[in-house]
C-alpha atoms as a PDB file:
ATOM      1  CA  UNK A   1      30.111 116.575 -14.743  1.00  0.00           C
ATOM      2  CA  UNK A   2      31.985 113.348 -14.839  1.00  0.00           C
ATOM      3  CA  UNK A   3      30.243 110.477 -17.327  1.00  0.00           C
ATOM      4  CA  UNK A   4      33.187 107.954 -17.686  1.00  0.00           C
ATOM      5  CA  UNK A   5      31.475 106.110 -20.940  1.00  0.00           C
ATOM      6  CA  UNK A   6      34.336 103.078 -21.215  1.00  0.00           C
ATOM      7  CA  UNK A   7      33.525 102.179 -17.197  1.00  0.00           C
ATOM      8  CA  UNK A   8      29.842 102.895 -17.748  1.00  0.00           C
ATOM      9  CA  UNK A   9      29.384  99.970 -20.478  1.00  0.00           C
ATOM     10  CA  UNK A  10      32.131  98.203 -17.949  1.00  0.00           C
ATOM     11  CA  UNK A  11      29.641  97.986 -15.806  1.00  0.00           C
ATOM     12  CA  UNK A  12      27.727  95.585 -18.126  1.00  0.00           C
ATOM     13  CA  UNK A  13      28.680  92.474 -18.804  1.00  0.00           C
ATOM     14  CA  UNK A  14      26.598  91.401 -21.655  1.00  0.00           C
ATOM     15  CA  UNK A  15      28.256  94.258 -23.526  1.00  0.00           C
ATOM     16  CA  UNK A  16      31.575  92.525 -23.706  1.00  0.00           C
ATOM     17  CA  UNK A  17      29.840  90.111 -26.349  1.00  0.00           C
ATOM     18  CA  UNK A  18      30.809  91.913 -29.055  1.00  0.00           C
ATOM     19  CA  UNK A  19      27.000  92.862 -30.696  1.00  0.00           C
ATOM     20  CA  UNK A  20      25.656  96.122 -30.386  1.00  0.00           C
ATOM     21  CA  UNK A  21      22.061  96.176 -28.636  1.00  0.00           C
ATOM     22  CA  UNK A  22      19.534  98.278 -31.005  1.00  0.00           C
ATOM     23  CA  UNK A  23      16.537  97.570 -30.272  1.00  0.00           C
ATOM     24  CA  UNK A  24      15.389  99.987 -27.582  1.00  0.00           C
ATOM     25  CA  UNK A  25      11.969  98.915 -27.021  1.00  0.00           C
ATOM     26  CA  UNK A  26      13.489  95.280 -25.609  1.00  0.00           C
ATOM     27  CA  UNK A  27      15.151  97.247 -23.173  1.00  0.00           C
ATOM     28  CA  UNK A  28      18.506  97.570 -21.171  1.00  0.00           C
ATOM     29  CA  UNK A  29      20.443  94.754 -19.949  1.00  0.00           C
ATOM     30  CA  UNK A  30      21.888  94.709 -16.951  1.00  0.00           C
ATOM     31  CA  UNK A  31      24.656  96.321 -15.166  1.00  0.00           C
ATOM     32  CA  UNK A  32      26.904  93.821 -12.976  1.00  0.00           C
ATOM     33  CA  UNK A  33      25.468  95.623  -9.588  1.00  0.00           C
ATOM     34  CA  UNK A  34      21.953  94.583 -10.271  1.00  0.00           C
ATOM     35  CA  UNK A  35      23.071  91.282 -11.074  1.00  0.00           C
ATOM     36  CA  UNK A  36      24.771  91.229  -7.867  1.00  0.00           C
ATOM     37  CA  UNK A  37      21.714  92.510  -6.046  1.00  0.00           C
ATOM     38  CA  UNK A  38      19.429  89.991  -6.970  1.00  0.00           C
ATOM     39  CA  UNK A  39      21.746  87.124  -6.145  1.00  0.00           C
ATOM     40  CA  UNK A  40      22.654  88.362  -3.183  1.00  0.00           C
ATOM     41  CA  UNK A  41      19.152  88.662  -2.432  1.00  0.00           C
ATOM     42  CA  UNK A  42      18.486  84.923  -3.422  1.00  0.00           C
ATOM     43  CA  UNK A  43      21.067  83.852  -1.275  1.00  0.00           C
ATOM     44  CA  UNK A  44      20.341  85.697   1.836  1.00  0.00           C
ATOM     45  CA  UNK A  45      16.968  83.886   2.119  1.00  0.00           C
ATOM     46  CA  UNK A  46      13.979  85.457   1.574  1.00  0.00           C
ATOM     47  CA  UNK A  47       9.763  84.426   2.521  1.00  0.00           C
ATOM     48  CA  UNK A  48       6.610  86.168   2.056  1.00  0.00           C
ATOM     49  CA  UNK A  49       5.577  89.453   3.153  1.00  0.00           C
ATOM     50  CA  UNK A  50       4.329  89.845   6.818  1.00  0.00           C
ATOM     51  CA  UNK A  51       5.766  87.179   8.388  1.00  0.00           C
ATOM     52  CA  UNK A  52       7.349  86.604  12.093  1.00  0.00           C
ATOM     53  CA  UNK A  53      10.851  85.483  10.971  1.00  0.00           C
ATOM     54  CA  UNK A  54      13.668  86.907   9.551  1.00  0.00           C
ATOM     55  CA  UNK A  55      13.721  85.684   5.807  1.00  0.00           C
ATOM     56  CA  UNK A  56       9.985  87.622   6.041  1.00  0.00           C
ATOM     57  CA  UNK A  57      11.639  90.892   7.292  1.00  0.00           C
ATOM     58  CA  UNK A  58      14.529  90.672   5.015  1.00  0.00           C
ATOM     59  CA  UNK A  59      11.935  90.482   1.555  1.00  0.00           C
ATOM     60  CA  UNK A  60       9.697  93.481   3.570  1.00  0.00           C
ATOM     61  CA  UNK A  61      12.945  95.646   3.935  1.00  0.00           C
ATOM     62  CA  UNK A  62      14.000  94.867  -0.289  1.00  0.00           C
ATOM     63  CA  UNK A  63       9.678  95.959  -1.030  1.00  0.00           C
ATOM     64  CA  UNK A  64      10.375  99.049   1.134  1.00  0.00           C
ATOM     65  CA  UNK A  65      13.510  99.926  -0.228  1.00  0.00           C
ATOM     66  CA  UNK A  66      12.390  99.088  -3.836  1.00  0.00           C
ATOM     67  CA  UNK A  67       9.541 101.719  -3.360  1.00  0.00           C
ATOM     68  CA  UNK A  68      11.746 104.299  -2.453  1.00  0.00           C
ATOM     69  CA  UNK A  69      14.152 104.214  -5.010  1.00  0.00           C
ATOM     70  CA  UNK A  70      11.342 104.316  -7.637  1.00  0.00           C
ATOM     71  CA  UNK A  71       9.884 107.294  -5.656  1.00  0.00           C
ATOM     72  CA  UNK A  72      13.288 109.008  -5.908  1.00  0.00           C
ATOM     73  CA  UNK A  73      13.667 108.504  -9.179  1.00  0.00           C
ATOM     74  CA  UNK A  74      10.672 109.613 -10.339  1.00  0.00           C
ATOM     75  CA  UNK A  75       9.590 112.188  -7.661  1.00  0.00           C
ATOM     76  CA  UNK A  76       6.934 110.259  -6.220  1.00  0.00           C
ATOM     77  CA  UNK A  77       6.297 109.380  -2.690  1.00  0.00           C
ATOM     78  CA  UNK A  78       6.595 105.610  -1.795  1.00  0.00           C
ATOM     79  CA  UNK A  79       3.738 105.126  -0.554  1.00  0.00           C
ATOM     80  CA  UNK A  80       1.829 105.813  -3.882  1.00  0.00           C
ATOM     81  CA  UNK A  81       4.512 103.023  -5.539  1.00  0.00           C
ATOM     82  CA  UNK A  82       2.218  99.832  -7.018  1.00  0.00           C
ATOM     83  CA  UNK A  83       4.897  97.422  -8.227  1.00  0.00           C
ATOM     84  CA  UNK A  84       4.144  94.555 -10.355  1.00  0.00           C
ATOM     85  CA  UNK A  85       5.380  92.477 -13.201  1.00  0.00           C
ATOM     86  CA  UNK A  86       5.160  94.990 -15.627  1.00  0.00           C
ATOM     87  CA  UNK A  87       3.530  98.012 -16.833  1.00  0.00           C
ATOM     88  CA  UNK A  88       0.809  96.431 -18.974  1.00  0.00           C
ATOM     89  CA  UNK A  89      -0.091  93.891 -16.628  1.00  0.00           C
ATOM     90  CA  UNK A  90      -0.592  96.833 -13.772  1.00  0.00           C
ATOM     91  CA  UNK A  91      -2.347  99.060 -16.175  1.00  0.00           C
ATOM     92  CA  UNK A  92      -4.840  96.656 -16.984  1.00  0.00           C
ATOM     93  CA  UNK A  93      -5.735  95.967 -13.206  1.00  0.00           C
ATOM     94  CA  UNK A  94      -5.726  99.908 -12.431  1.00  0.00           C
ATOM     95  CA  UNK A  95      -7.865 100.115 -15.777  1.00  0.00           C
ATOM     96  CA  UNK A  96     -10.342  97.498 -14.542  1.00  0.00           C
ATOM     97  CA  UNK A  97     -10.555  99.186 -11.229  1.00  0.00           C
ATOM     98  CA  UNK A  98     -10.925 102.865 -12.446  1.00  0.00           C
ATOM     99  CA  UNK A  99     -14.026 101.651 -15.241  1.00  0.00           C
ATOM    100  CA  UNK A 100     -15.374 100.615 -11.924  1.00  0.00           C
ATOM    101  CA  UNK A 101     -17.649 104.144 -11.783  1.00  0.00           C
ATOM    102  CA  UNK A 102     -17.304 104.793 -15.734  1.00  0.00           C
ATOM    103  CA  UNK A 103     -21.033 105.038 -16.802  1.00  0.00           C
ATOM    104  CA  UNK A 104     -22.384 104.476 -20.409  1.00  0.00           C
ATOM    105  CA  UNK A 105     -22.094 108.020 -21.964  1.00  0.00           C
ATOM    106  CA  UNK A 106     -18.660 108.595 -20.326  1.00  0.00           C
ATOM    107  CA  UNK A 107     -15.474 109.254 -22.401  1.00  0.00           C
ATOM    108  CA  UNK A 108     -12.008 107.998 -22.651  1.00  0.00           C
ATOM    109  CA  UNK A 109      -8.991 109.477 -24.388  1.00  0.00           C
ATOM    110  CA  UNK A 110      -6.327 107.786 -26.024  1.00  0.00           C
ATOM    111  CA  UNK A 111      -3.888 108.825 -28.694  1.00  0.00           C
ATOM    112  CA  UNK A 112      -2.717 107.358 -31.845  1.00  0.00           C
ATOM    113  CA  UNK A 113       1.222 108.298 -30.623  1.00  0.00           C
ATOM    114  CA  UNK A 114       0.727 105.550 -27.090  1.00  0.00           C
ATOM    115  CA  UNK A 115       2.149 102.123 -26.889  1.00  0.00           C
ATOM    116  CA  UNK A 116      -0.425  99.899 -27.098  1.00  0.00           C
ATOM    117  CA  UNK A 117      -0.168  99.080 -23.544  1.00  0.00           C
ATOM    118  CA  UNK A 118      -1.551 102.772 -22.606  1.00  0.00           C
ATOM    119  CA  UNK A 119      -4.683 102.277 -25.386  1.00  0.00           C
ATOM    120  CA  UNK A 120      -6.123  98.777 -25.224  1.00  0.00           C
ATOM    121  CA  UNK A 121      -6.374  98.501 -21.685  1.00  0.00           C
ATOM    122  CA  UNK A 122      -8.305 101.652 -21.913  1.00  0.00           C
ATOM    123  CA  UNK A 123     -10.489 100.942 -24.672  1.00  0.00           C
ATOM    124  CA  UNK A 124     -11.271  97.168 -23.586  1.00  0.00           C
ATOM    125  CA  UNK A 125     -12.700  98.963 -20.014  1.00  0.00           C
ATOM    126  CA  UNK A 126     -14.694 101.662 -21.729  1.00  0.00           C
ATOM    127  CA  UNK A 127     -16.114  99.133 -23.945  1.00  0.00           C
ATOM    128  CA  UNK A 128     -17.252  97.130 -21.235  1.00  0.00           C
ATOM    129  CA  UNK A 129     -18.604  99.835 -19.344  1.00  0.00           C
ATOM    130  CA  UNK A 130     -20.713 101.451 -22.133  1.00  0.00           C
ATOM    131  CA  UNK A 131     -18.411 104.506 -22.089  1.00  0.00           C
ATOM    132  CA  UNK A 132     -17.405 106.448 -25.599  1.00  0.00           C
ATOM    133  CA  UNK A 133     -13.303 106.151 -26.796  1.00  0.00           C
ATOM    134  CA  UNK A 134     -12.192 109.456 -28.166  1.00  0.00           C
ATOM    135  CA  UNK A 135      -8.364 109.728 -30.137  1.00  0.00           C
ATOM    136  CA  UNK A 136      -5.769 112.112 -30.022  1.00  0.00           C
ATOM    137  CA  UNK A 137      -4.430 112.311 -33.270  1.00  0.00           C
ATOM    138  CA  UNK A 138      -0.822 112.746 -34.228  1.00  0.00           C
ATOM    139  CA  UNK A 139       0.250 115.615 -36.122  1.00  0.00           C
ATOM    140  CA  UNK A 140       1.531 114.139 -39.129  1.00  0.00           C
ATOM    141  CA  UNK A 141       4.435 114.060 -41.210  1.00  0.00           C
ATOM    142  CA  UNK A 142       5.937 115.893 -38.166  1.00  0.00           C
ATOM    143  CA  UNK A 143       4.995 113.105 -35.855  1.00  0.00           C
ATOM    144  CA  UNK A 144       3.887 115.501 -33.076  1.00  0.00           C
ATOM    145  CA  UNK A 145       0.791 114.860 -30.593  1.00  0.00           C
ATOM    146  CA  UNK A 146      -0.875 118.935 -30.547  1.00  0.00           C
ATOM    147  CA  UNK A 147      -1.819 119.434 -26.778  1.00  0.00           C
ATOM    148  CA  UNK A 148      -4.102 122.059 -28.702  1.00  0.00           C
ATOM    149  CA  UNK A 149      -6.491 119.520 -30.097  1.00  0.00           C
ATOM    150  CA  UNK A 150      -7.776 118.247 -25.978  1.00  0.00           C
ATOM    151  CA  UNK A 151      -9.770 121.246 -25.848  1.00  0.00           C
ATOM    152  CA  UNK A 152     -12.086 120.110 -28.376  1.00  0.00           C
ATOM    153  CA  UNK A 153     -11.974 116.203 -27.038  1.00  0.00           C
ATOM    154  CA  UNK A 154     -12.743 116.481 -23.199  1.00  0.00           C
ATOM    155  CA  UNK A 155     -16.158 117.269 -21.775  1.00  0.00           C
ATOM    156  CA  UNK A 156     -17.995 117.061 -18.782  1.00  0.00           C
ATOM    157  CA  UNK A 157     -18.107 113.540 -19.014  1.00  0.00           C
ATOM    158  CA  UNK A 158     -14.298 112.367 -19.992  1.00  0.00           C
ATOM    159  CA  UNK A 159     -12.858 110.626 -16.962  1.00  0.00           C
ATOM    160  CA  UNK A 160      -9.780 109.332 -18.181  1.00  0.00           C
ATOM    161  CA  UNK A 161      -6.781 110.966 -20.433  1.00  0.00           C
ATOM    162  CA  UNK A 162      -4.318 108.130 -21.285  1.00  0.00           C
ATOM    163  CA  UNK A 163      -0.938 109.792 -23.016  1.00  0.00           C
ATOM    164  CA  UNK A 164       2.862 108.350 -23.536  1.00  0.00           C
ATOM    165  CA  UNK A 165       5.104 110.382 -22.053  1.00  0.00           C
ATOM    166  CA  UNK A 166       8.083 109.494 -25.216  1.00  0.00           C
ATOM    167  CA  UNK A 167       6.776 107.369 -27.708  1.00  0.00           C
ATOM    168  CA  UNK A 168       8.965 104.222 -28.246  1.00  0.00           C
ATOM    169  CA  UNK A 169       9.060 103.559 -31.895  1.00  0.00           C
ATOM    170  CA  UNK A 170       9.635 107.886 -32.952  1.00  0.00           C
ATOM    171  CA  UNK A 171      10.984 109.272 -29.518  1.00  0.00           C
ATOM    172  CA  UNK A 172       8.247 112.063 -30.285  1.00  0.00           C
ATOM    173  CA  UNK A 173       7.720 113.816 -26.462  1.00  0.00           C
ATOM    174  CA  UNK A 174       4.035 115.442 -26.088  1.00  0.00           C
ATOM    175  CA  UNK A 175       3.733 118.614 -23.673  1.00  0.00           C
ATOM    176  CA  UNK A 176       2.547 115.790 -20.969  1.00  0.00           C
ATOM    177  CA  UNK A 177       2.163 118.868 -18.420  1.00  0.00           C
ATOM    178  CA  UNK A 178      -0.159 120.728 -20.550  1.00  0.00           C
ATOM    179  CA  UNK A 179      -2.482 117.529 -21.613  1.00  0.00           C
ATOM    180  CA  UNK A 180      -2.761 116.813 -18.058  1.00  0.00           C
ATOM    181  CA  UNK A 181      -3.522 120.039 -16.992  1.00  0.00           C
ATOM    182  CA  UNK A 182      -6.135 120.575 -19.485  1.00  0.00           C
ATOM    183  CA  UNK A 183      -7.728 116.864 -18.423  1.00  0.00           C
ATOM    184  CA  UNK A 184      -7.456 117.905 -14.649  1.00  0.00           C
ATOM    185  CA  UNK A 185      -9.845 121.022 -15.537  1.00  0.00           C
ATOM    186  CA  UNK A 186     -12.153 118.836 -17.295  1.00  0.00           C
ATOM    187  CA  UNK A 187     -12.469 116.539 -13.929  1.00  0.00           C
ATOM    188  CA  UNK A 188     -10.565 114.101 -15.473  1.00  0.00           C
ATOM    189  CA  UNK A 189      -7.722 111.667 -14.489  1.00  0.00           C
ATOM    190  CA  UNK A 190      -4.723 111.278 -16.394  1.00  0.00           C
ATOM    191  CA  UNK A 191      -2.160 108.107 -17.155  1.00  0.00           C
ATOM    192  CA  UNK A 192       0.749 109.014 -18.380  1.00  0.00           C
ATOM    193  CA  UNK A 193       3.066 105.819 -20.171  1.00  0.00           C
ATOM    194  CA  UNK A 194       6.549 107.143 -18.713  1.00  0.00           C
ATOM    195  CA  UNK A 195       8.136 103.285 -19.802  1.00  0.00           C
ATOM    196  CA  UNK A 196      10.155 105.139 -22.493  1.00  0.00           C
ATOM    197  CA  UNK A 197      10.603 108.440 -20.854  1.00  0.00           C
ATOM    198  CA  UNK A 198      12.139 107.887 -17.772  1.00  0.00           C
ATOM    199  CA  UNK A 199      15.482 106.182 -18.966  1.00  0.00           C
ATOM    200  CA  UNK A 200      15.994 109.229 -21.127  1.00  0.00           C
ATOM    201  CA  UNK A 201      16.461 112.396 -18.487  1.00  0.00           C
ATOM    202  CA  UNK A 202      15.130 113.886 -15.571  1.00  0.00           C
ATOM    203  CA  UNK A 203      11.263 112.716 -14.398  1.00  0.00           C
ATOM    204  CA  UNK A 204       8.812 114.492 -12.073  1.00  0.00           C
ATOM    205  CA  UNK A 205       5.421 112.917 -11.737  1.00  0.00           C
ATOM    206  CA  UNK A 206       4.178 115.970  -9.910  1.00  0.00           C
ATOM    207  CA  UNK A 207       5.778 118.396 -12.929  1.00  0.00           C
ATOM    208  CA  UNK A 208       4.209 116.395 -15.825  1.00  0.00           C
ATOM    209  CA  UNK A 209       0.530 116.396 -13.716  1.00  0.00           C
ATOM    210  CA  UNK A 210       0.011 113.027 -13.689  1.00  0.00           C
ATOM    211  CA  UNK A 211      -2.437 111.122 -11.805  1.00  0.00           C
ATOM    212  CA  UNK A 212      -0.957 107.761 -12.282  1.00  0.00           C
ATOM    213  CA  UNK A 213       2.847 107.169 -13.539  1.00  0.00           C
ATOM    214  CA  UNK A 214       4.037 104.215 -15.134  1.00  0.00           C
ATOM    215  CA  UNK A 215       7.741 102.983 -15.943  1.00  0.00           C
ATOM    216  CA  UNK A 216       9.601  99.761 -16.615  1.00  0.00           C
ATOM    217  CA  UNK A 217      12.706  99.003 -14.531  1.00  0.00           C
ATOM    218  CA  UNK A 218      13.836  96.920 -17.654  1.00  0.00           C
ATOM    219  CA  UNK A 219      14.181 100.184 -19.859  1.00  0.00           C
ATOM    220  CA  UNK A 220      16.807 101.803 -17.246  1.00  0.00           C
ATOM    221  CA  UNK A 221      19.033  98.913 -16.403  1.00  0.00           C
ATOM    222  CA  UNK A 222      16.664  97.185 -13.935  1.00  0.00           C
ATOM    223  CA  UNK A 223      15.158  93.674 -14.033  1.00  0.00           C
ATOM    224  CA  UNK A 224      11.761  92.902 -15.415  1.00  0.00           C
ATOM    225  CA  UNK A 225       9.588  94.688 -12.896  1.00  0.00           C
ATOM    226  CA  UNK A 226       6.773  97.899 -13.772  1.00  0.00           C
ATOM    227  CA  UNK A 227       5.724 100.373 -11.400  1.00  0.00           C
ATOM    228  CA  UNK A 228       2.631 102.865 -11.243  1.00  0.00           C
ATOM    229  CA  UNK A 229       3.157 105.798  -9.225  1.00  0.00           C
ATOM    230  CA  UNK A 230      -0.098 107.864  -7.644  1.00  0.00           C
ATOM    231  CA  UNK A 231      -0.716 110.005  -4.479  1.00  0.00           C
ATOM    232  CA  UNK A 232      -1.632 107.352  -1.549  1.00  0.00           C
ATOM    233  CA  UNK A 233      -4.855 109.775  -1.165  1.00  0.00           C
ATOM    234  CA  UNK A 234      -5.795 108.767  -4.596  1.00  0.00           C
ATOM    235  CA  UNK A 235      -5.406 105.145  -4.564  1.00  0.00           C
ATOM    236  CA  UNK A 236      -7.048 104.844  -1.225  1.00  0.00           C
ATOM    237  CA  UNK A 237     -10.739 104.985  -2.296  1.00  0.00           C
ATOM    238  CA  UNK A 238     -10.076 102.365  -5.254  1.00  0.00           C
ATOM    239  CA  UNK A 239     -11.446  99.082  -4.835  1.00  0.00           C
ATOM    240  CA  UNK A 240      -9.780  96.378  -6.867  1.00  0.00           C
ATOM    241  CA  UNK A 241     -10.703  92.638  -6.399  1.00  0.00           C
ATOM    242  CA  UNK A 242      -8.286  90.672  -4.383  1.00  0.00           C
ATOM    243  CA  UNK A 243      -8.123  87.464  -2.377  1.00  0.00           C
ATOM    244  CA  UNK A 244      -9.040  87.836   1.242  1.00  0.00           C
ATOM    245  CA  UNK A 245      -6.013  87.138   3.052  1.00  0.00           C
ATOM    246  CA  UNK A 246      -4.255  89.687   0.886  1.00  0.00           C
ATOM    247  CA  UNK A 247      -3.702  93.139   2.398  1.00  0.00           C
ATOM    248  CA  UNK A 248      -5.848  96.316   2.116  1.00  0.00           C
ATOM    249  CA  UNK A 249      -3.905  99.128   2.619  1.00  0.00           C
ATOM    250  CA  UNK A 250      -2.197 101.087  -0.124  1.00  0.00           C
ATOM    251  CA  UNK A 251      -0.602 100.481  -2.405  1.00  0.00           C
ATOM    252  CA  UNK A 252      -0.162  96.900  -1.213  1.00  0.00           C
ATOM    253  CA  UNK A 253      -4.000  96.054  -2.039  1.00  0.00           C
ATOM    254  CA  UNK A 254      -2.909  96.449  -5.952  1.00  0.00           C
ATOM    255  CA  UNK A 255      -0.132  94.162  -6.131  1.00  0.00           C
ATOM    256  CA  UNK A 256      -1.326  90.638  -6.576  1.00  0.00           C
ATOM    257  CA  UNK A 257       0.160  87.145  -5.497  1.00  0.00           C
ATOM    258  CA  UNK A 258       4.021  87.046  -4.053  1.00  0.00           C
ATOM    259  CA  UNK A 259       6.520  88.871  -6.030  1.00  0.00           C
ATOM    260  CA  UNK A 260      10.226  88.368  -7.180  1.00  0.00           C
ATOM    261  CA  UNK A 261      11.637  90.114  -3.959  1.00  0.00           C
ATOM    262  CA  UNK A 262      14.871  89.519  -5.190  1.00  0.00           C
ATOM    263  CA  UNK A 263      13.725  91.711  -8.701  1.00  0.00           C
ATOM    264  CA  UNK A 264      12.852  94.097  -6.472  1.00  0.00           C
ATOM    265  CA  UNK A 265      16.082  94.214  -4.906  1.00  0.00           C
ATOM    266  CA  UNK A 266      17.655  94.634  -8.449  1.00  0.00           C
ATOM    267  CA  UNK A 267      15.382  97.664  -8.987  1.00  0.00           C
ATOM    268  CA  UNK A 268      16.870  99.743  -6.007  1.00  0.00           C
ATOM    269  CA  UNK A 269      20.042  98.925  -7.460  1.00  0.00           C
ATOM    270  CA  UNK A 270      19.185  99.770 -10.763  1.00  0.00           C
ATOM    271  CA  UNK A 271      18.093 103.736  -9.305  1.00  0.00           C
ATOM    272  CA  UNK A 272      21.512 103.786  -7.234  1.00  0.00           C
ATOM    273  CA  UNK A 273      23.622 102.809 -10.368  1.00  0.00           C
ATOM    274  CA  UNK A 274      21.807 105.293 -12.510  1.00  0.00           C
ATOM    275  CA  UNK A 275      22.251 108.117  -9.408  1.00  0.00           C
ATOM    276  CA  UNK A 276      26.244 106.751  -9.669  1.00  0.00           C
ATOM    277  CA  UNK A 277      27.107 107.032 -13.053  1.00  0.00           C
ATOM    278  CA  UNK A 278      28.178 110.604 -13.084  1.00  0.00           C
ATOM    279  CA  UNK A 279      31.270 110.261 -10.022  1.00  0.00           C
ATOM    280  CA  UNK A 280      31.039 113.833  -9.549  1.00  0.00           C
ATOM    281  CA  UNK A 281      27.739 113.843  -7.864  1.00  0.00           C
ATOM    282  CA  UNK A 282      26.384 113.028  -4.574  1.00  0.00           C
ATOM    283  CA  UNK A 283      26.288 109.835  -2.919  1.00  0.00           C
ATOM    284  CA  UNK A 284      23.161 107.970  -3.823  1.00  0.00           C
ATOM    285  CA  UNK A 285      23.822 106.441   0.015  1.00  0.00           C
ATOM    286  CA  UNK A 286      22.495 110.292   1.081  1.00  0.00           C
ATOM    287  CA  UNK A 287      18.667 110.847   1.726  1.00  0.00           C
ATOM    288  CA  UNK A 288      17.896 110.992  -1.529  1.00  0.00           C
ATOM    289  CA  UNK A 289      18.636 109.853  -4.808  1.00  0.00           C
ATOM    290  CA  UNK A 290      17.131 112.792  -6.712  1.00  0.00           C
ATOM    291  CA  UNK A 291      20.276 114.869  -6.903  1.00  0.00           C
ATOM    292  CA  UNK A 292      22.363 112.538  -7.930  1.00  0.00           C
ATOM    293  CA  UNK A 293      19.885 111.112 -10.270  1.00  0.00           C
ATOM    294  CA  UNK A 294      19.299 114.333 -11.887  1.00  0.00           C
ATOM    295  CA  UNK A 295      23.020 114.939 -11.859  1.00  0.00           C
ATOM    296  CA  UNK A 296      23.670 111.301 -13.901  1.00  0.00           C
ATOM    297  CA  UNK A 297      21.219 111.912 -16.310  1.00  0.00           C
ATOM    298  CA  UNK A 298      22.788 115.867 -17.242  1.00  0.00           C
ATOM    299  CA  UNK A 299      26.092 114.243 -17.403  1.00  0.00           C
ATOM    300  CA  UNK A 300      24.448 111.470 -19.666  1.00  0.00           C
ATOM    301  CA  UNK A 301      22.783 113.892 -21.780  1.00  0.00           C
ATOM    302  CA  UNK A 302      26.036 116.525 -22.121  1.00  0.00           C
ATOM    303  CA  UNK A 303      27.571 112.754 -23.640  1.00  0.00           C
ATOM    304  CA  UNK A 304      24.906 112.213 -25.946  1.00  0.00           C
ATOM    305  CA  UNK A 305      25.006 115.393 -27.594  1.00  0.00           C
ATOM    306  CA  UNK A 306      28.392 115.111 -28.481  1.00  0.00           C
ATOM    307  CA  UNK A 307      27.422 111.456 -29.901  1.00  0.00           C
ATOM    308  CA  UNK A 308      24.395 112.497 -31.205  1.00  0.00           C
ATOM    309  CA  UNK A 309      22.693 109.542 -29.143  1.00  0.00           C
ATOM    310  CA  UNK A 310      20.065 109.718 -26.394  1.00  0.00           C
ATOM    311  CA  UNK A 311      21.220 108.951 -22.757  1.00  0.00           C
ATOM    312  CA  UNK A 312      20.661 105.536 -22.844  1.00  0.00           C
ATOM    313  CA  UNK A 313      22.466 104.897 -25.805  1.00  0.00           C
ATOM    314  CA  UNK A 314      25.815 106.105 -23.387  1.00  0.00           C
ATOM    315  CA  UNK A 315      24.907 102.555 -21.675  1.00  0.00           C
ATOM    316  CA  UNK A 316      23.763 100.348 -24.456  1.00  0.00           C
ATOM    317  CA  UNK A 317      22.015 101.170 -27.455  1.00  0.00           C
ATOM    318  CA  UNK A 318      21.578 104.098 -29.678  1.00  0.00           C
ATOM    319  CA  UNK A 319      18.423 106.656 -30.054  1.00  0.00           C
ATOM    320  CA  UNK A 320      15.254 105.788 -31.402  1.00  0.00           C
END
């Protein structure tokens, strides 16, 4: 493994300022390849989505690319990528659409250990639907969330678990695999807050049993874009309002309005920087970035150890 830590922070000019970045939850800044992405992207010319000229193809090749970055980074399949302007502001359309078929009598599940992003969403939707908000409650003073205790909170009628994946202010990691599996045997779906996972090792949507995935491009040295991952199959029968000239297909029919295609360009670059920092691995440039990812964030983590610092703290600030 080969984690060069003085060209890593290199790699980001708004290190060479002298301060120290500490506060995790604001996120990463950015490396001088995503910079160079999104300009480049600016200054290629770009138009909307669809069109018949070439600025039009150019911003549908950077959505494309974008979704298959994410999907490599996360082990997701493209077509299941929702991008958007950030994880809160997707999780509160996929929350509207999902309380769709909630009844009164049905349950929700939150947890006391979630980002507030991954409860009030939830709880605003069950509360307009009549349906019942049940907690997960954290395991205190050891700060733990007991996969244990879902047994005795899901029924017959809970359609929803909502759980972080890392929790942002302790760093606390729940057995997300065993909370969704124990949601998925209820009938239940499960949304699982990866914004402050992912940038800290390895992630595998199908692994952790997650219905829907959500992560931040900001927290792993991408621009100020969020992304939900799902299976296409899953996403197809959802219904979400949308203006009529928008499209219909999946996952296209959840993204509202024209994005920042040039963001989006940043984001791929983002994945192939992360899949680059440890030079002994693959290409990112080969058909897939999972590999290489994978082999980034072991060389990351073999760093950290030895600092005492989470992987992300190799690029700019220190564990939470």
């Amino acid at each position: 493994m080969g984690l060069d830590v003085s060209a890593v922070r290199a790699a980001y000019p708004a290190l060479a300022d002298g301060y120290a970045y500490l506060d995790g939850a604001a996120g990463t800044q950015l490396p001088a390849p995503v910079i160079d992405a999104i300009s480049d992207a600016h200054r290629s010319g770009l138009g909307n989505s669809d069109g018949a000229f070439p600025a039009s193809a150019r911003s549908d090749a950077i959505v494309a690319e974008c979704r298959q970055a994410i999907a490599d980074l996360v082990g997701g399949n493209p077509a299941g990528v929702i991008l958007g302007p950030n994880m809160t502001t997707l999780t509160y359309r996929l929350a509207a659409t999902l309380a769709k078929d909630w009844r009164p009598g049905d349950e929700v599940i939150v947890s006391r250990l979630d980002h507030d992003a991954n409860i009030r969403p939830w709880v605003q939707a069950a509360g307009r639907a009549g349906a019942v908000v049940r907690w997960a409650e954290m395991d205190l003073p050891a700060a733990e969330l007991p996969a244990g205790q879902y047994d005795t909170l899901l029924s017959e009628r809970t359609r929803l678990v909502a759980v972080t994946a890392a929790s942002n202010i302790l760093g606390t990691r729940p057995d997300v695999a065993a909370i969704t599996a124990k949601a998925r045997a209820a009938g239940a779906l499960s949304y699982v807050d990866g914004v402050h996972a992912t940038p800290h090792g390895p992630t595998e949507v199908a692994a952790l049993g997650a219905d829907f995935y959500a992560t931040s491009a900001y927290k792993w040295s991408g621009p100020h874009i969020g992304a939900v991952i799902a299976d296409p199959a899953l996403l197809e029968p959802l219904r979400q309002d949308k203006l009529d000239p928008a499209p219909d297909y999946v996952p296209d029919r959840f993204e509202w309005g024209t994005p920042s295609f040039a963001d989006f360009a940043g984001v791929t670059a983002a994945v192939d920087h992360l899949a680059g920092l440890d030079t002994t691995a693959a290409s990112p440039a080969s058909s897939t970035r999972s590999s290489p990812c994978s082999c980034s964030w072991a060389a990351a983590i073999e760093v950290s150890s030895r600092c005492r610092l989470v992987p992300a703290a190799v690029v700019s600030r220190p564990a939470r």
